[in-house]
Protein backbone atom coordinates (compact mmCIF):
# COMPACT_ATOMS: atom_id res chain seq x y z
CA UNK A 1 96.77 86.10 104.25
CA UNK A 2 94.57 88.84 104.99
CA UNK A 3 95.44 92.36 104.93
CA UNK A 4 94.81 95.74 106.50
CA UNK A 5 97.33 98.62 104.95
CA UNK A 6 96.64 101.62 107.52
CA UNK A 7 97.69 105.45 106.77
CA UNK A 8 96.69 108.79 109.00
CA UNK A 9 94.60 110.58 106.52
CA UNK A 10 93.34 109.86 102.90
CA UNK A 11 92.11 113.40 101.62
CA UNK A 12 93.05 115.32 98.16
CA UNK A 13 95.00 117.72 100.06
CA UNK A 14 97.53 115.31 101.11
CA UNK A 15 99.40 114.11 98.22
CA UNK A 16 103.35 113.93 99.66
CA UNK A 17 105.58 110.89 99.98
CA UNK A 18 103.46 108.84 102.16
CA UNK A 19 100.46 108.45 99.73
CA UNK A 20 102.84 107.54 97.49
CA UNK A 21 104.25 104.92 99.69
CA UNK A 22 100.45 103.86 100.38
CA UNK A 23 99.78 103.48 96.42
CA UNK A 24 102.92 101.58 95.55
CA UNK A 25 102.04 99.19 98.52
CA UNK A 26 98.60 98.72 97.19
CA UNK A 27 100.15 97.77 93.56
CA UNK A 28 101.36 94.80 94.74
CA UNK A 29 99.72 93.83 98.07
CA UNK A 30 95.69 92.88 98.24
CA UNK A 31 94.19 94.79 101.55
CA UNK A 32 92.08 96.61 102.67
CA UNK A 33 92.51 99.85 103.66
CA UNK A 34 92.15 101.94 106.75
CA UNK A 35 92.76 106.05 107.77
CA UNK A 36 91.78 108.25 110.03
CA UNK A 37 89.59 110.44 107.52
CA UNK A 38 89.00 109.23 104.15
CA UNK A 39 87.97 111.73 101.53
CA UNK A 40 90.13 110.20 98.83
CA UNK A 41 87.10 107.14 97.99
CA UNK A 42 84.64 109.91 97.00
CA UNK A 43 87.11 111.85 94.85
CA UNK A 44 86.85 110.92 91.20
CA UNK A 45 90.31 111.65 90.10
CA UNK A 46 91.52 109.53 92.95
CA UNK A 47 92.70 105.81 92.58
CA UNK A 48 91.19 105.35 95.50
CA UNK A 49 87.81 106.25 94.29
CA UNK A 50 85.10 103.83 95.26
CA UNK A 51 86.95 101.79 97.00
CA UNK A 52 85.90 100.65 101.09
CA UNK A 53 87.87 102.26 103.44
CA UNK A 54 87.66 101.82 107.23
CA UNK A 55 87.53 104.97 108.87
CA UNK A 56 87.00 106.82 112.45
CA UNK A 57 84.88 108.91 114.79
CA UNK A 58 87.01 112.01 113.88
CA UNK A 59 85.40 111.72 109.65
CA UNK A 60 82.34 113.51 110.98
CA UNK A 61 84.56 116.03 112.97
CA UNK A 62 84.09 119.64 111.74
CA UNK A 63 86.56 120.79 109.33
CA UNK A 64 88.46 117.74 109.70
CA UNK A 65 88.89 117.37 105.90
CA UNK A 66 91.23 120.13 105.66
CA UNK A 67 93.06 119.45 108.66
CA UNK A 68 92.43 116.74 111.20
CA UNK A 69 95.71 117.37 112.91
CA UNK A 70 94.01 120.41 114.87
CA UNK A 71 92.55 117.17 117.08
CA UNK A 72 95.58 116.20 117.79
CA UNK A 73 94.79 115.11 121.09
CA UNK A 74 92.33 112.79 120.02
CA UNK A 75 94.39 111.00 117.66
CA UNK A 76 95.82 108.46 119.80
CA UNK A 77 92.42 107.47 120.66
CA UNK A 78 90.84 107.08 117.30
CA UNK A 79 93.74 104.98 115.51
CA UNK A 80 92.81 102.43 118.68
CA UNK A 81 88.96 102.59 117.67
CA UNK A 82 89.91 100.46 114.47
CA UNK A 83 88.89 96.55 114.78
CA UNK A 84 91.58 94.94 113.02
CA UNK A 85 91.13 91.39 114.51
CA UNK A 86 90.11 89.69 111.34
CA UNK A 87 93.63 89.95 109.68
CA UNK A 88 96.75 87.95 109.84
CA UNK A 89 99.16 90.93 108.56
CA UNK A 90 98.98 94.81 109.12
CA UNK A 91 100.85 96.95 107.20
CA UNK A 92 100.75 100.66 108.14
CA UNK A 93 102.15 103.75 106.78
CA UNK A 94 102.67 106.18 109.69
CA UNK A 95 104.03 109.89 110.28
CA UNK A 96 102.19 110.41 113.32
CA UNK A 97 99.94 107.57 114.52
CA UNK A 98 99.04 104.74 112.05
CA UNK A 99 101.55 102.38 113.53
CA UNK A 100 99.28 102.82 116.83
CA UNK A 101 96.57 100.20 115.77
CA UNK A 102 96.10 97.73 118.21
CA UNK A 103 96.81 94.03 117.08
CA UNK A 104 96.45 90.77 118.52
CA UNK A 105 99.62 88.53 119.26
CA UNK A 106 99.07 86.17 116.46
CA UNK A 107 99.04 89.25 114.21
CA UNK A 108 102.26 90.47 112.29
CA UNK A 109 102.26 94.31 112.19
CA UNK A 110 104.79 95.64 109.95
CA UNK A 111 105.32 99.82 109.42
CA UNK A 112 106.53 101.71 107.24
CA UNK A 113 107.62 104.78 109.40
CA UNK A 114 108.31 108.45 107.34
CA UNK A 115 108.97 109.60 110.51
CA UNK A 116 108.39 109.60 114.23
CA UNK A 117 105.54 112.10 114.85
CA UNK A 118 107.35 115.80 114.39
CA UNK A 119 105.48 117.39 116.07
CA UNK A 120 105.97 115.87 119.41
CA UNK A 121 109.75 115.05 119.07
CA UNK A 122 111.72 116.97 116.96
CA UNK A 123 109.16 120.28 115.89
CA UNK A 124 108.16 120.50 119.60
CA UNK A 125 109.52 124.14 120.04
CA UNK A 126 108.73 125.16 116.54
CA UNK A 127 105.05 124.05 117.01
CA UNK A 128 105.03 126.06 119.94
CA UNK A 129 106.49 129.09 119.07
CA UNK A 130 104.85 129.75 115.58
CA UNK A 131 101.37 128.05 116.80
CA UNK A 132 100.49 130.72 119.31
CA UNK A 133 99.95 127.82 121.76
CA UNK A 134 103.27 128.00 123.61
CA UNK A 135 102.53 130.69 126.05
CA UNK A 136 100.70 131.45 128.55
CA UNK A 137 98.51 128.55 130.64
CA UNK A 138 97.12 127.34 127.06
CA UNK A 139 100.86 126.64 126.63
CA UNK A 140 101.26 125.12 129.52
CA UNK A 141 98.44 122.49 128.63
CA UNK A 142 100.09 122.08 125.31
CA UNK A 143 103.27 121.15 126.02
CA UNK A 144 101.63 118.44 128.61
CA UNK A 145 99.94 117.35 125.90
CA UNK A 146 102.68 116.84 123.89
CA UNK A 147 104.35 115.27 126.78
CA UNK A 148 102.04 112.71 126.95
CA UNK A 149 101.57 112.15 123.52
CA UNK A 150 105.43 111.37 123.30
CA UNK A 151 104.77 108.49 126.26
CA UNK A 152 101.69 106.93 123.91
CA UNK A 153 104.19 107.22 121.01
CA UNK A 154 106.76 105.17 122.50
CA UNK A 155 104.22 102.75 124.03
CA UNK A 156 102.13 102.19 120.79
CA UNK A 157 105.68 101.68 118.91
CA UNK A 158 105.98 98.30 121.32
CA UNK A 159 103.24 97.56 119.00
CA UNK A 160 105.20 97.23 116.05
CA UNK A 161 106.74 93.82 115.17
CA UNK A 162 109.07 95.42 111.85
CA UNK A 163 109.83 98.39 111.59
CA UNK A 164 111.18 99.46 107.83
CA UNK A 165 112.42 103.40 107.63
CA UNK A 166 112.61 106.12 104.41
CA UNK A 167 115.96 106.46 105.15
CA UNK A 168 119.03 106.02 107.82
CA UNK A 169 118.12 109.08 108.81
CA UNK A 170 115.01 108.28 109.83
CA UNK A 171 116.20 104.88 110.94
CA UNK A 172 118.81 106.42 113.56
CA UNK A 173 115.19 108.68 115.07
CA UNK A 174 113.37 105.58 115.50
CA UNK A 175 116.05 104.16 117.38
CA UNK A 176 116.88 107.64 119.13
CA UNK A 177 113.03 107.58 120.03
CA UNK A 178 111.75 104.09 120.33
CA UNK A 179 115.13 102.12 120.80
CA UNK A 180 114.13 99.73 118.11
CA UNK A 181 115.95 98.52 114.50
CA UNK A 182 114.43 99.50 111.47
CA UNK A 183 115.13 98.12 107.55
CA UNK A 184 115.98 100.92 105.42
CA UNK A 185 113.56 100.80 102.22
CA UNK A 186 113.74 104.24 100.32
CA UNK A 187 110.16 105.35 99.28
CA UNK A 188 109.42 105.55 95.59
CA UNK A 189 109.71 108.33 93.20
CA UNK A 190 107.74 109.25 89.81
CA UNK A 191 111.36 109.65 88.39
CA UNK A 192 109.52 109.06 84.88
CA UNK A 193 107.22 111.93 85.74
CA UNK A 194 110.52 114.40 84.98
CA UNK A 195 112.52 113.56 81.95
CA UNK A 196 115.72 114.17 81.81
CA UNK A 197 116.93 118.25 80.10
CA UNK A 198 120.34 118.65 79.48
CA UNK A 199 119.99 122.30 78.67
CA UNK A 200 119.37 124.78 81.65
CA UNK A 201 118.16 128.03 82.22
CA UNK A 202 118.99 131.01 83.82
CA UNK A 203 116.92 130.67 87.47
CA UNK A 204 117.28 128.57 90.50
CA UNK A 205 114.06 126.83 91.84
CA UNK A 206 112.69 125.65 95.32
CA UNK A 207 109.33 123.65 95.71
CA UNK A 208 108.05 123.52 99.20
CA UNK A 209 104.87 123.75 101.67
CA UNK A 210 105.82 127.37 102.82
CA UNK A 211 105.59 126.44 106.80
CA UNK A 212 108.28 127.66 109.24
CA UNK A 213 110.22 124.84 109.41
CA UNK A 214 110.86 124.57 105.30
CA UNK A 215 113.53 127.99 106.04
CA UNK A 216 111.96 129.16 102.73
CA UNK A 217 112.41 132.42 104.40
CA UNK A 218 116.41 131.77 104.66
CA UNK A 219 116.20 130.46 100.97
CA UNK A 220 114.49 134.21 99.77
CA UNK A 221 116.92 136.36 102.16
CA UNK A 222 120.14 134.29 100.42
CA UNK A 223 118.60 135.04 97.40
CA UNK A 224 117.47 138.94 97.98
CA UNK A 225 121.15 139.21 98.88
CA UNK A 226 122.72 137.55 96.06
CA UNK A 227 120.40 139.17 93.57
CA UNK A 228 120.06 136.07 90.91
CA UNK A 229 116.36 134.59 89.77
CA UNK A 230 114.93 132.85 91.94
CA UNK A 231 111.27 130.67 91.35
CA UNK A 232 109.89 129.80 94.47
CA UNK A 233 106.47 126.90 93.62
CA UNK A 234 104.46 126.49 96.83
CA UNK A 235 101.71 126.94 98.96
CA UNK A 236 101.18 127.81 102.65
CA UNK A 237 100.66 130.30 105.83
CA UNK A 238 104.16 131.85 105.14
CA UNK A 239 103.18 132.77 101.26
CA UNK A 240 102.07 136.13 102.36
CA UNK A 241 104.24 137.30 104.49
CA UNK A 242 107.36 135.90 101.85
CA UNK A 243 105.82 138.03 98.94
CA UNK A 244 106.52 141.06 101.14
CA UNK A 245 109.74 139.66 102.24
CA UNK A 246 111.21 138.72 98.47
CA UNK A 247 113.42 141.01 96.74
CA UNK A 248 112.19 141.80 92.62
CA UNK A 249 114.46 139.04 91.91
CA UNK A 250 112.03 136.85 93.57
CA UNK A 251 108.77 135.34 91.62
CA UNK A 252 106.69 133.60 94.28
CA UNK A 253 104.22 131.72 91.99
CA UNK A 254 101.87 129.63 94.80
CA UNK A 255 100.49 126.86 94.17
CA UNK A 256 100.85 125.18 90.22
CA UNK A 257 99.98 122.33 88.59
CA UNK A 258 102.06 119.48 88.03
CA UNK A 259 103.31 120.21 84.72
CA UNK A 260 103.92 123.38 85.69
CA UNK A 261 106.47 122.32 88.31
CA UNK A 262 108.02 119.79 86.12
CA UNK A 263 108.60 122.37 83.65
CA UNK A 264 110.61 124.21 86.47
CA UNK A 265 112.13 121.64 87.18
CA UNK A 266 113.52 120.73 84.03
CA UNK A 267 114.64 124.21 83.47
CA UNK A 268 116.23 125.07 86.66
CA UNK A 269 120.00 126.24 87.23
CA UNK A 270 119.90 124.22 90.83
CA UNK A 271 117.43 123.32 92.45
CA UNK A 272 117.61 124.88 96.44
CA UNK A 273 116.30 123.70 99.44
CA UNK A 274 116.93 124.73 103.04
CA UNK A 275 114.94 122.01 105.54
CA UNK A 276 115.68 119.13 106.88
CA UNK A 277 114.19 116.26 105.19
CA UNK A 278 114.20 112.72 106.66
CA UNK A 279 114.25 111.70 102.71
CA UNK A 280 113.78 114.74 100.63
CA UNK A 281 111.39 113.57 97.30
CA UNK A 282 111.85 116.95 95.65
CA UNK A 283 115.81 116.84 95.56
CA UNK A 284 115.17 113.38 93.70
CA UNK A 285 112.68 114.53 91.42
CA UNK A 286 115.40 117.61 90.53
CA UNK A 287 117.67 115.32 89.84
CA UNK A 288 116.01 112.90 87.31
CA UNK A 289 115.21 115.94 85.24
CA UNK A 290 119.38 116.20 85.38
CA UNK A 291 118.77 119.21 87.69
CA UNK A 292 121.79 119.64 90.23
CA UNK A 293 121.01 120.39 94.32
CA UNK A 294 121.96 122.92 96.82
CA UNK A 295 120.86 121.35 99.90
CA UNK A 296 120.93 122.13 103.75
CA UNK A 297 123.78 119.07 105.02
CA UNK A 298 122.06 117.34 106.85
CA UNK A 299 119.21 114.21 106.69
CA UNK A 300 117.98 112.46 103.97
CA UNK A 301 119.60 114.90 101.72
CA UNK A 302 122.93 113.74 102.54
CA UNK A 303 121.61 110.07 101.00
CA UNK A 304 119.79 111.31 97.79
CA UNK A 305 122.32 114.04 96.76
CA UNK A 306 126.28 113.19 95.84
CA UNK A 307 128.81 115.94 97.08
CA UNK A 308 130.16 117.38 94.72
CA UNK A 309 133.21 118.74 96.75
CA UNK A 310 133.90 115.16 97.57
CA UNK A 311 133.17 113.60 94.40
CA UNK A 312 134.30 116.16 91.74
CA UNK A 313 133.02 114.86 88.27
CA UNK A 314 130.09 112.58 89.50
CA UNK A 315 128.80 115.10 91.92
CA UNK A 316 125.15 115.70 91.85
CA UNK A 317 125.18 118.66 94.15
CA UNK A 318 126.20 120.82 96.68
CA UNK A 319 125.42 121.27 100.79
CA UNK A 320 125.84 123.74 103.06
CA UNK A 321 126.56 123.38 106.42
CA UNK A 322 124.11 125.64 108.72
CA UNK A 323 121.11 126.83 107.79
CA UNK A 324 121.98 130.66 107.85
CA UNK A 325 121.65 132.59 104.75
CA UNK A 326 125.25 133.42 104.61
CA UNK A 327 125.83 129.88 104.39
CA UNK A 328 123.61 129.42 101.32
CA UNK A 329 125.07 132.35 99.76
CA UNK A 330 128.53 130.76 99.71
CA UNK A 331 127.49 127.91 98.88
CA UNK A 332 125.61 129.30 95.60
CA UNK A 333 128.84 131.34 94.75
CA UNK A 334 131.02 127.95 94.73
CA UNK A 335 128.05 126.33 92.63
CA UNK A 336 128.39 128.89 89.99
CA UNK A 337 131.86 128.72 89.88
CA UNK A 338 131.78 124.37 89.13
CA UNK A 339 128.42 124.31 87.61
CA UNK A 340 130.24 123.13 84.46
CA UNK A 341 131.35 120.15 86.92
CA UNK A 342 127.54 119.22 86.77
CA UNK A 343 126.46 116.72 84.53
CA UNK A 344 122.56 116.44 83.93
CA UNK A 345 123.05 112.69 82.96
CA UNK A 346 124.90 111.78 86.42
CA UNK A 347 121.83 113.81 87.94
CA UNK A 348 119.75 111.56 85.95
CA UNK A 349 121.39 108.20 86.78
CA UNK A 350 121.24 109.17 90.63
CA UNK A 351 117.53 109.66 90.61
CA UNK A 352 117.19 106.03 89.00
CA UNK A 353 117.83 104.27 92.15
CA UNK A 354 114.73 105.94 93.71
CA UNK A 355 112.39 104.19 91.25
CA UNK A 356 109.75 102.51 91.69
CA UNK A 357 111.00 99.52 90.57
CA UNK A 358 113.66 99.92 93.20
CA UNK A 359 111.08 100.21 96.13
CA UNK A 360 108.69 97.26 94.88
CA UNK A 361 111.47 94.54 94.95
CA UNK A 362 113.23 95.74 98.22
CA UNK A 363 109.47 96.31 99.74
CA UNK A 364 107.95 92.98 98.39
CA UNK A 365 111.50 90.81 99.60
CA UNK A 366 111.30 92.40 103.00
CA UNK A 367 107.57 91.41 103.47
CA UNK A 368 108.31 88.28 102.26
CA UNK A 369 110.80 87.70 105.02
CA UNK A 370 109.10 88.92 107.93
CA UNK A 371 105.93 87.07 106.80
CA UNK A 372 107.77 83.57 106.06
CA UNK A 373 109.87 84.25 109.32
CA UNK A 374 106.83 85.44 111.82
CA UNK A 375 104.46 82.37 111.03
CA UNK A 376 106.92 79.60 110.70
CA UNK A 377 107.79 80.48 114.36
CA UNK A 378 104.28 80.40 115.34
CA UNK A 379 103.55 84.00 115.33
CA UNK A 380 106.67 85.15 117.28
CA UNK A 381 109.48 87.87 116.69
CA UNK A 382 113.08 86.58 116.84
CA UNK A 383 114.88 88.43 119.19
């Protein structure tokens, strides 16, 4: 068959989950590919480099490299502007509008949604508040965008015949948004990219984009109070305001490389983090370097992490229940007191089932279905 694999935007600044989805698809699917922007085919340390990728209108928009989300209203729009008629299957890879292409009833369109676009459903007050575009009549424009942006996303979702989700956490928003199904695949992890360290030091670590809606801030007040080391790895708007914020127990080292952050990793008492995540990469990535968690209770966390309050001796980590620094604080004070409880290699063993290996197979059986199903039925969805 032939192939289109379509993602939002292909640029060297965006390196999360979903480009890693995008590359383990690639490894064992032929297509060709499609974005938004693509700045990832002229980067030499890209895999992507030299390849042909499809592309719209918005590549030539100013400053779109860095940040194509500030046309957000045109995004809708341009994902339609792709001419995918010439393919049996469609893959995408959407977090905001990928899963938008327009396809042809004898098409089979199958996503892979990290999420239903935040910034319309569940981020819509946080986008406005800590945007600047919430008030006033620019806000009131705004939020009617985002209204209607919300009506395409549910209508351009009827465009989907599979859906497959990062987690059930993302599955139960799909259905919450678009009332539709969706097979729970968990995306991969470069587990091999942290060995495992049995021996810890004396600091707890967060990685994050320092935006709002990480609570890094909550994560550095828990901390000030609690006075105990405290790395914080990351890059963002908030990284200025945080250094002012953080308390001389607090080393807020920016951006680093990736052996840098391993080497955190490794080393780390617990690894902390405050947001949350409709899978959470970072807590796995903790864990395979036998790194334990202390994550906010809720979403993917909840799937990747093992409680453990609940299962004493094969715990993995600990949650805590509202995102309040008091909360974290307490939570921190019962991890010190069972960190022997801990065990690096059941850290380890839990990040396993997050490997690659584990996302080819369930990915490549899944297509396999929906492909064998979809065509033998003449290009029709069972109900």
């Amino acid at each position: 068959m032939k192939t289109a694999l379509v993602h939002e935007w292909l640029t060297p600044e965006a390196t999360g989950g979903s480009e890693l989805v995008v590359r383990a698809i690639l490894e064992q699917v032929e297509a060709e590919v499609y974005a938004l922007i693509d700045f990832e085919s002229v980067n030499p340390d890209s895999y992507l480099y030299g390849r042909a990728i499809g592309s719209t209108f918005l590549q030539h928009f100013p400053g779109a490299r860095h940040g194509v989300q500030k046309y957000l209203p045109l995004l809708p729009l341009a994902i339609e502007q792709l001419d995918l008629r010439d393919y049996d299957l469609i893959l995408s890879s959407s977090h905001a509008v990928a899963k938008g292409v327009l396809a042809a009833p004898g098409q089979l369109h199958i996503c892979y949604c990290h999420t239903p676009m935040r910034y319309a459903w569940d981020l819509t007050f946080d986008y406005l508040n800590h945007s600047g575009a919430g008030r006033g009549l620019p806000g009131l424009l705004t939020r009617y965008l985002l209204h209607r942006l919300r009506q395409w996303d549910v209508v351009s979702a009827n465009r989907v015949d599979y859906f497959i989700a990062n987690s059930r956490h993302t599955a139960r928003r799909i259905w919450r948004c678009y009332r539709r199904e969706a097979e729970v695949i968990y995306p991969p992890v470069a587990v091999e990219r942290f060995p495992l360290q049995s021996r810890k030091e004396d600091y707890f670590l967060t990685v994050s984009r320092l935006v709002s809606y990480k609570h890094i801030r909550l994560i550095v007040s828990a901390f000030n109070q609690l006075g105990l080391p405290l790395v914080v790895i990351g890059d963002g708007p908030d990284l200025e305001s945080l250094k002012q914020f953080a308390g001389p127990n607090v080393q807020l080292l920016g951006s680093q490389p990736n052996a840098v952050v391993e080497r955190y990793m490794a080393g780390a008492k617990a690894f902390v983090y405050a947001a949350c995540e409709d899978f959470g990469i970072a807590l796995v990535e903790a864990q395979a370097c036998g790194t334990p968690v202390i994550a906010y209770g809720k979403g993917g966390a909840l799937e990747t992490v093992i409680d453990g309050l609940a299962s004493p001796g094969r715990g993995t980590g600990l949650f805590f229940p509202t995102q309040t620094p008091d909360a974290l604080v307490e939570t921190v004070n019962a991890f010190l007191e069972k960190s022997s409880q801990f065990s690096p290699e059941a850290c380890h063993q839990q990040a396993l089932r997050f490997a690659p290996s584990v996302f080819a197979q369930s990915y490549g059986d899944f297509l396999n279905q929906c492909t064998e199903r979809f065509f033998s039925l003449g290009g029709n969805v069972p109900g």
